[in-house]
Protein backbone atom coordinates (compact mmCIF):
# COMPACT_ATOMS: atom_id res chain seq x y z
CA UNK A 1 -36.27 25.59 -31.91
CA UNK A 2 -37.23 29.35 -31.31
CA UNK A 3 -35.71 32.07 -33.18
CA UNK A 4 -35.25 35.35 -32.22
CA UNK A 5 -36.75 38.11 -34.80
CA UNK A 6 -34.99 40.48 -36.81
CA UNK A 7 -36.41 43.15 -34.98
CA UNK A 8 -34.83 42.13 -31.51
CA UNK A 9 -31.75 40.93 -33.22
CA UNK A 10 -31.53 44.38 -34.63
CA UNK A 11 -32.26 46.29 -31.16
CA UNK A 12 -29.62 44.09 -29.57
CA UNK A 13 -27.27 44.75 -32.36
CA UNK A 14 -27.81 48.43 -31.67
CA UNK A 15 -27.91 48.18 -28.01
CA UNK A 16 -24.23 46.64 -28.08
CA UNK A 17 -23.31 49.00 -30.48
CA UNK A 18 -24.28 51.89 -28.28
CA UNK A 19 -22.76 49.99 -25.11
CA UNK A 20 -19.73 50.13 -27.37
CA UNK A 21 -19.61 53.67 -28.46
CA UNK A 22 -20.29 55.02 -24.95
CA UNK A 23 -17.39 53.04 -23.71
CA UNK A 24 -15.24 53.98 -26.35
CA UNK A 25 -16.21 57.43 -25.53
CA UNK A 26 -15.60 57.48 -21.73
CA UNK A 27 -12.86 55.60 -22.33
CA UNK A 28 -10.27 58.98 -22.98
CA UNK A 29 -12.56 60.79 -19.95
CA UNK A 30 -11.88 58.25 -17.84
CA UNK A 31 -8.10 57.92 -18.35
CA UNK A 32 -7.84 61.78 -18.10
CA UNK A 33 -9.38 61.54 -14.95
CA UNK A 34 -7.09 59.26 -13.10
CA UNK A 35 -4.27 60.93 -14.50
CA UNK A 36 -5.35 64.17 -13.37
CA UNK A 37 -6.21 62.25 -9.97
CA UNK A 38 -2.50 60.84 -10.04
CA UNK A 39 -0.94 64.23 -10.62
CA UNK A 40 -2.52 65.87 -7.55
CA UNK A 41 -1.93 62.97 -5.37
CA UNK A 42 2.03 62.96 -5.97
CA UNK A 43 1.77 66.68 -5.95
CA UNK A 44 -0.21 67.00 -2.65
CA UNK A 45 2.76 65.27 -0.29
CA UNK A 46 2.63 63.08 2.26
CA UNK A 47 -0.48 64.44 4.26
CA UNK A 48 -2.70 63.12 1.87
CA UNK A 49 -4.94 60.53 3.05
CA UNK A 50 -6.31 59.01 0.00
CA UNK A 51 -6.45 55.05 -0.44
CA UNK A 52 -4.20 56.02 -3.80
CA UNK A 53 -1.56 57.92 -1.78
CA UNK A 54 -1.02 55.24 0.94
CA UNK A 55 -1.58 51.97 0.43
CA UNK A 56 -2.05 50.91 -2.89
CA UNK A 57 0.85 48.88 -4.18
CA UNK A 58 1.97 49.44 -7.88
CA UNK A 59 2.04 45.62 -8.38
CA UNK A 60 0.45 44.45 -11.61
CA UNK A 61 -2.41 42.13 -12.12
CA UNK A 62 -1.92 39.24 -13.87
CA UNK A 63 -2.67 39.27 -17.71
CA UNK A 64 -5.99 37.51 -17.53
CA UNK A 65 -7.41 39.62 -14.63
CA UNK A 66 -5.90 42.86 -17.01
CA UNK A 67 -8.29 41.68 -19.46
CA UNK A 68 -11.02 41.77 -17.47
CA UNK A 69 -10.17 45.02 -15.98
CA UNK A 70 -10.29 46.37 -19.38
CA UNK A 71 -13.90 46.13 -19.44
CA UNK A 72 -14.43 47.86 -16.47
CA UNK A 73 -13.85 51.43 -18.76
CA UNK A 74 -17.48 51.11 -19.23
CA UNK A 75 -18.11 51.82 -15.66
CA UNK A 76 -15.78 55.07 -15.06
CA UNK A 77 -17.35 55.93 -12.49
CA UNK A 78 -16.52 53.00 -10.56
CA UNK A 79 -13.04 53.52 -11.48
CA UNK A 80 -12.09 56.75 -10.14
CA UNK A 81 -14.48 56.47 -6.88
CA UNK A 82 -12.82 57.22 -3.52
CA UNK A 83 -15.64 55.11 -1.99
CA UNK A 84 -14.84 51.64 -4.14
CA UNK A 85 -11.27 52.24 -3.68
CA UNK A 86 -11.57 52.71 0.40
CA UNK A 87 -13.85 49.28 0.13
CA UNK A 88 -11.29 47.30 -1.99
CA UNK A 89 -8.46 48.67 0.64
CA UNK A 90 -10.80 47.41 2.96
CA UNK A 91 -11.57 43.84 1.65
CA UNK A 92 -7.53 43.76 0.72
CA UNK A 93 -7.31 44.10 -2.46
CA UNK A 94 -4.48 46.72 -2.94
CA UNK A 95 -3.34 47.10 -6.10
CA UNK A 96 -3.93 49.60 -8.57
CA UNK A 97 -5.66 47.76 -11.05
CA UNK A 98 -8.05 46.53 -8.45
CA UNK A 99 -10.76 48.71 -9.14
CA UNK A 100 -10.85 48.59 -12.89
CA UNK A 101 -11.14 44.88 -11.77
CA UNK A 102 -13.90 45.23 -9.38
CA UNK A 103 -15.77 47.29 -12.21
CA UNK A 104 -14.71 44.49 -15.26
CA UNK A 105 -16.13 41.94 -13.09
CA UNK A 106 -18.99 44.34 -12.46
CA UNK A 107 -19.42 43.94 -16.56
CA UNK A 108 -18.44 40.69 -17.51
CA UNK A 109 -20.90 38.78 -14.58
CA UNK A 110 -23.42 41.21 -15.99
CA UNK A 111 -23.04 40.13 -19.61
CA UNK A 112 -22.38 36.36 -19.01
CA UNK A 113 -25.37 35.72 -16.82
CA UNK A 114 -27.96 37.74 -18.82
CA UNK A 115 -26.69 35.95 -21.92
CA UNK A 116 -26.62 32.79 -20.83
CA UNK A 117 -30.12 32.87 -19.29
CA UNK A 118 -31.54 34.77 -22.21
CA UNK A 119 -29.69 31.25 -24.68
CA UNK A 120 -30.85 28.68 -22.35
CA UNK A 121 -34.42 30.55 -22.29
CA UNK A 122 -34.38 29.98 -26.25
CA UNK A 123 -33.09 26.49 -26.00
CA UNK A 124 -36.19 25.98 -23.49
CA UNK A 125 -38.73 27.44 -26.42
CA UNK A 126 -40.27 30.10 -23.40
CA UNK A 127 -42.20 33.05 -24.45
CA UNK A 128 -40.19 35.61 -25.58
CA UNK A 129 -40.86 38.00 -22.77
CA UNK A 130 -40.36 35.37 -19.86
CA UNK A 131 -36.74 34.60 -20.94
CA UNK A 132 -36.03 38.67 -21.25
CA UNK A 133 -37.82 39.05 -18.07
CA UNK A 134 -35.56 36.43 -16.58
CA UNK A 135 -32.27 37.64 -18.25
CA UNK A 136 -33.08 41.26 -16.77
CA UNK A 137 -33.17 39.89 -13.52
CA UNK A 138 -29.93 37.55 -13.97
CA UNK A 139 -28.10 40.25 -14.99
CA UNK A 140 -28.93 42.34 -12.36
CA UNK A 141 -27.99 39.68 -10.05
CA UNK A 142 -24.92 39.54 -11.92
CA UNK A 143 -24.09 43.09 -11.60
CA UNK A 144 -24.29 42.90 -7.76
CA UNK A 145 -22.63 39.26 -7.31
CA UNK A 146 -18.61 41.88 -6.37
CA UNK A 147 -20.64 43.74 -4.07
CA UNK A 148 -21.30 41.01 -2.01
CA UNK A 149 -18.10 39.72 -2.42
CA UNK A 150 -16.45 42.60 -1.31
CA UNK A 151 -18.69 42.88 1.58
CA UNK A 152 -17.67 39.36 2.72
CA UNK A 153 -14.20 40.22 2.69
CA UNK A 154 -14.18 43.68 4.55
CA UNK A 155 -16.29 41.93 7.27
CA UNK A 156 -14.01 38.94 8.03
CA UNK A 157 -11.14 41.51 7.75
CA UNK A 158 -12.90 43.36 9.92
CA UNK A 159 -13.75 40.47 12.75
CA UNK A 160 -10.41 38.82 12.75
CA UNK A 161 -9.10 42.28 13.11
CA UNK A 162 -11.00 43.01 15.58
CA UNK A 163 -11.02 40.02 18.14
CA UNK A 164 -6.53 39.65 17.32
CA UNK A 165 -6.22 43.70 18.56
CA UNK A 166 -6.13 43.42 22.25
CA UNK A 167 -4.26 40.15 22.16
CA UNK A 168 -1.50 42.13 19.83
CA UNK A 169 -1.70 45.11 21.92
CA UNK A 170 -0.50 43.13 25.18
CA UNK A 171 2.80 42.03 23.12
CA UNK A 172 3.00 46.00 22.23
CA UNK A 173 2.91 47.00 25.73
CA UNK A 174 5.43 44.21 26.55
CA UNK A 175 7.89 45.55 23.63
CA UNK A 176 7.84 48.78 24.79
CA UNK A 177 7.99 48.15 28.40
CA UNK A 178 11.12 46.32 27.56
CA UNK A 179 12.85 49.32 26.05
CA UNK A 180 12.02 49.43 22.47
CA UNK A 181 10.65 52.38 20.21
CA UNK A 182 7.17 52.09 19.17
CA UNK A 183 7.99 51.59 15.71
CA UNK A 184 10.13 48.97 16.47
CA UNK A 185 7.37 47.30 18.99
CA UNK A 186 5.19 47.84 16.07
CA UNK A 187 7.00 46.11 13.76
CA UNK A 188 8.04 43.09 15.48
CA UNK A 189 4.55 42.39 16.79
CA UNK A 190 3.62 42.62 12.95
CA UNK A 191 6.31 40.18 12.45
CA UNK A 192 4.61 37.60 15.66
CA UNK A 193 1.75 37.89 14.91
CA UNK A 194 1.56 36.69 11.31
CA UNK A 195 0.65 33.34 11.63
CA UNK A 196 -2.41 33.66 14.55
CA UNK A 197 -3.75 37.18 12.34
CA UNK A 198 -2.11 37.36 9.23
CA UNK A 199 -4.87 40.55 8.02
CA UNK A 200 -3.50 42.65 11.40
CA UNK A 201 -0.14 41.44 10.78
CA UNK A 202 -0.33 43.11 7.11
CA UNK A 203 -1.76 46.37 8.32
CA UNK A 204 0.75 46.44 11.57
CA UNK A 205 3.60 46.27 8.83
CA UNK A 206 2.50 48.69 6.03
CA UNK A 207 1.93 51.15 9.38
CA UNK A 208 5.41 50.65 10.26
CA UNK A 209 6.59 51.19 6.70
CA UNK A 210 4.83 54.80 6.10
CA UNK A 211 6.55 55.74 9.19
CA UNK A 212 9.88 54.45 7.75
CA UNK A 213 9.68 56.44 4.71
CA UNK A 214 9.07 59.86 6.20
CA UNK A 215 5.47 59.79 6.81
CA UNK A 216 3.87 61.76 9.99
CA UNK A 217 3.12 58.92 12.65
CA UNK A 218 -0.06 60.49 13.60
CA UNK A 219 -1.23 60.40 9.48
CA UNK A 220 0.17 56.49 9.75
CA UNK A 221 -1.75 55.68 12.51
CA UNK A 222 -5.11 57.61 11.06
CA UNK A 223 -4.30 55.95 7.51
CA UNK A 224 -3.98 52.64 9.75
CA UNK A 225 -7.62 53.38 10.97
CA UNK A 226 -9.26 53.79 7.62
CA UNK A 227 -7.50 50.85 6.21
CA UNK A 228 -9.03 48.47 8.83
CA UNK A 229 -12.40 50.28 9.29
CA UNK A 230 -12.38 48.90 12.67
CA UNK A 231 -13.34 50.73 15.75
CA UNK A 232 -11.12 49.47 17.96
CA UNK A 233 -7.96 50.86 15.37
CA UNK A 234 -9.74 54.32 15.41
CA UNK A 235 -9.49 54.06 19.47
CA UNK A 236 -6.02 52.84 19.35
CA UNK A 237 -4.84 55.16 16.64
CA UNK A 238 -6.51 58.21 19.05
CA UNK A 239 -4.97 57.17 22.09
CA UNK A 240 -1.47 56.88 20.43
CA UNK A 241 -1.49 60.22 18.61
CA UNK A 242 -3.03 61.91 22.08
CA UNK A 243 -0.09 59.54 23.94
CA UNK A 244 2.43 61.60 21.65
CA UNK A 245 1.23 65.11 21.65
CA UNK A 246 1.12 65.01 24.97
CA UNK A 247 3.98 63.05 26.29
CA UNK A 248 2.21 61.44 28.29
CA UNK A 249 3.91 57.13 29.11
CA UNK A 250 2.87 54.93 25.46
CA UNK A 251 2.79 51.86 27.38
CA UNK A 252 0.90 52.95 30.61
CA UNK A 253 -1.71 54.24 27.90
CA UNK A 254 -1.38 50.88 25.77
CA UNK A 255 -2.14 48.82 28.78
CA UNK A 256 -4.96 50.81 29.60
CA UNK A 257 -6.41 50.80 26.07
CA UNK A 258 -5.73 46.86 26.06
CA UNK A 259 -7.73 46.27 29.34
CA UNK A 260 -10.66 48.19 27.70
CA UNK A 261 -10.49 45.96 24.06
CA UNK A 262 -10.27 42.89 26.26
CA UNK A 263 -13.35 44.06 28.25
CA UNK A 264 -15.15 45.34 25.17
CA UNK A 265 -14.53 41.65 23.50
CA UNK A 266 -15.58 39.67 26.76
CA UNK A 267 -18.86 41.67 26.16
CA UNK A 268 -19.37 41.26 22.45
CA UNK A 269 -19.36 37.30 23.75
CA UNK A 270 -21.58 37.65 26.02
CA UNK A 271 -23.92 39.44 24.47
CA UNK A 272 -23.61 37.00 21.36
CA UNK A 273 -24.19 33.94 24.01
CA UNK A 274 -27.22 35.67 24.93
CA UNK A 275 -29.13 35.97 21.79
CA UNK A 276 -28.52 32.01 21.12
CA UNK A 277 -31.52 31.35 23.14
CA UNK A 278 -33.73 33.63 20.77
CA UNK A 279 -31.85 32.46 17.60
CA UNK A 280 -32.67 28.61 18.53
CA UNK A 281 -36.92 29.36 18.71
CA UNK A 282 -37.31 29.46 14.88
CA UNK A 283 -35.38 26.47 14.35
CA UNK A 284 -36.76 24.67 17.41
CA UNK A 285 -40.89 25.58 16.10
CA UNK A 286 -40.00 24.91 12.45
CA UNK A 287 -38.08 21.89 12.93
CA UNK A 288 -37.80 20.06 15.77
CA UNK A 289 -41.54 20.79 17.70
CA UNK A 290 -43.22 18.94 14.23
CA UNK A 291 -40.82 16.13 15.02
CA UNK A 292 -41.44 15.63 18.54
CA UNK A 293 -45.02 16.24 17.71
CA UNK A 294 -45.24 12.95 15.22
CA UNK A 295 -43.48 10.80 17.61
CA UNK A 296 -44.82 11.47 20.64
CA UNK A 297 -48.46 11.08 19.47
CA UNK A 298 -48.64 9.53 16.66
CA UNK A 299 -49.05 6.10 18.24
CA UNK A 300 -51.71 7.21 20.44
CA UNK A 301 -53.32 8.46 17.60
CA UNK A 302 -52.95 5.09 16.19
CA UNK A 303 -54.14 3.38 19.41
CA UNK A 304 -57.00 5.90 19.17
CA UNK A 305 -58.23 5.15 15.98
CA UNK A 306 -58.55 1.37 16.48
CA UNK A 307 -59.89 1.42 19.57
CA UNK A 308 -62.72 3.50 17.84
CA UNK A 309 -62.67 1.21 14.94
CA UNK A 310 -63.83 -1.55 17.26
CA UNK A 311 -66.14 0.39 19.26
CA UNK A 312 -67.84 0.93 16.40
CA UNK A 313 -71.02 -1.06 14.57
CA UNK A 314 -70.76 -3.83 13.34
């Protein structure tokens, strides 16, 4: 069996040591950081906009997932970045720990990959620099496997929030019509909605719960926007906030904004049932022309071949 050594047990040694120190080090940064962020959220009011501010819950994680989030001190950065914590909001992941989380994860996928590939390249006797070549590149992989994650999430979020809009708008403009406030409408299409789009169901009710609590409607509805990262919610949230400046009927302007999501979404299916055609030639060359191909003449190949056979001299 292969042994690693002393001289790259000794640079790991010191390479985890350093890892070590620098988190221990960042450690007090970072936590001065968020509390300083924390102070001038609470002390900024209610037209603050930030994913802290709004919609973050204060619910804990569970102790195991707490461990893990420990480790994500490492990466302070990712801690205290607006951008991660709009793309957690995003995915729905609301809690406060989630982006200490999203950063432990970061770590410990990072660590367990690049270990284990750099053991089972020792158990395998490979050269030396193959396995760290290897364990480079698994931890790298490892380091990126959230991001994609994350990115999966947002974008289903995203779609199912996206196709269940116009559908929930046409219960809104039914509400309303039928004398109710818009928070009300709001919150009791949150409430039908649940099981057909339980993500727009959730925003629809945290929306309805700023209001409740003293924030401005038009910051709810722009807060409502960001949260989904949807279009369609920007457009809605705009025609809303323009439908109350101006005073202009909510549910003459919902209807109209309904049509135009329905319209928009007949188009988006359209245009998808238009590109099958071109999606279906690099599976029809690759696998299904070869196919045909063999069957159709192979046996006159085979026909072919004897009939030469006993053509030929004999």
């Amino acid at each position: 069996m292969l042994t690693l050594s002393p001289i790259w047990i000794a640079l790991l040694g010191s390479s985890a040591l350093f890892l070590a120190f620098l988190g221990a080090r960042n450690l007090l940064v970072a936590r001065q950081r968020v509390s300083q962020r924390l102070q001038d959220v609470r002390a900024s009011g209610p037209e603050v906009s930030g994913p802290e501010a709004t919609y973050m819950t204060e619910a804990r994680l569970p102790e195991f997932w707490r461990a893990i989030s420990f480790l994500g001190w490492a990466l302070p950065a990712l801690m205290t970045s607006e951008n991660v914590a709009w793309d957690l909001v995003q995915a729905g992941y609301r809690k406060r720990g989630a982006p200490g989380l999203y950063a432990g994860a970061k770590v410990l996928l990072c660590a367990l990959l690049g270990s284990g590939v750099l053991l089972a390249g020792v158990a395998f006797h490979l050269p030396q620099n193959q396995f760290f070549l290897l364990a480079g590149g698994a931890a790298f992989v490892g380091y990126f496997l959230p991001n994609l994650w994350i990115g999966y999430r947002a974008g289903r979020r995203r779609e199912d929030i996206s196709l269940s809009l116009p559908d929930a708008l046409d219960l809104l403009v039914i509400c309303v019509e039928a004398g109710q406030g818009l928070n009300a409408a709001i919150l009791r299409v949150g409430r039908e909605i649940e099981r057909h789009s339980p993500f727009l169901s959730e925003e629809l009710q945290i929306l309805n719960r700023e209001v409740r609590i003293g924030l401005d409607r038009a910051q709810a509805l722009r807060n409502f926007a960001l949260r989904t990262g949807v279009e369609e919610a920007r457009a809605l949230a705009a025609v809303l906030i323009q439908s109350d400046r101006l005073g202009t009927s909510v549910a003459k302007a919902l209807r109209v904004h309904a049509q135009s999501l329905r319209t928009r979404r007949r188009q988006r299916a359209e245009e998808s049932a238009r590109k099958t055609a071109v999606k279906l030639v690099f599976p029809l060359v690759l696998c299904i022309f070869p196919e045909l191909f063999v069957v159709i003449l192979a046996p006159a190949m085979i026909q072919l071949v004897r009939v030469l056979a006993d053509s030929g001299p004999r």
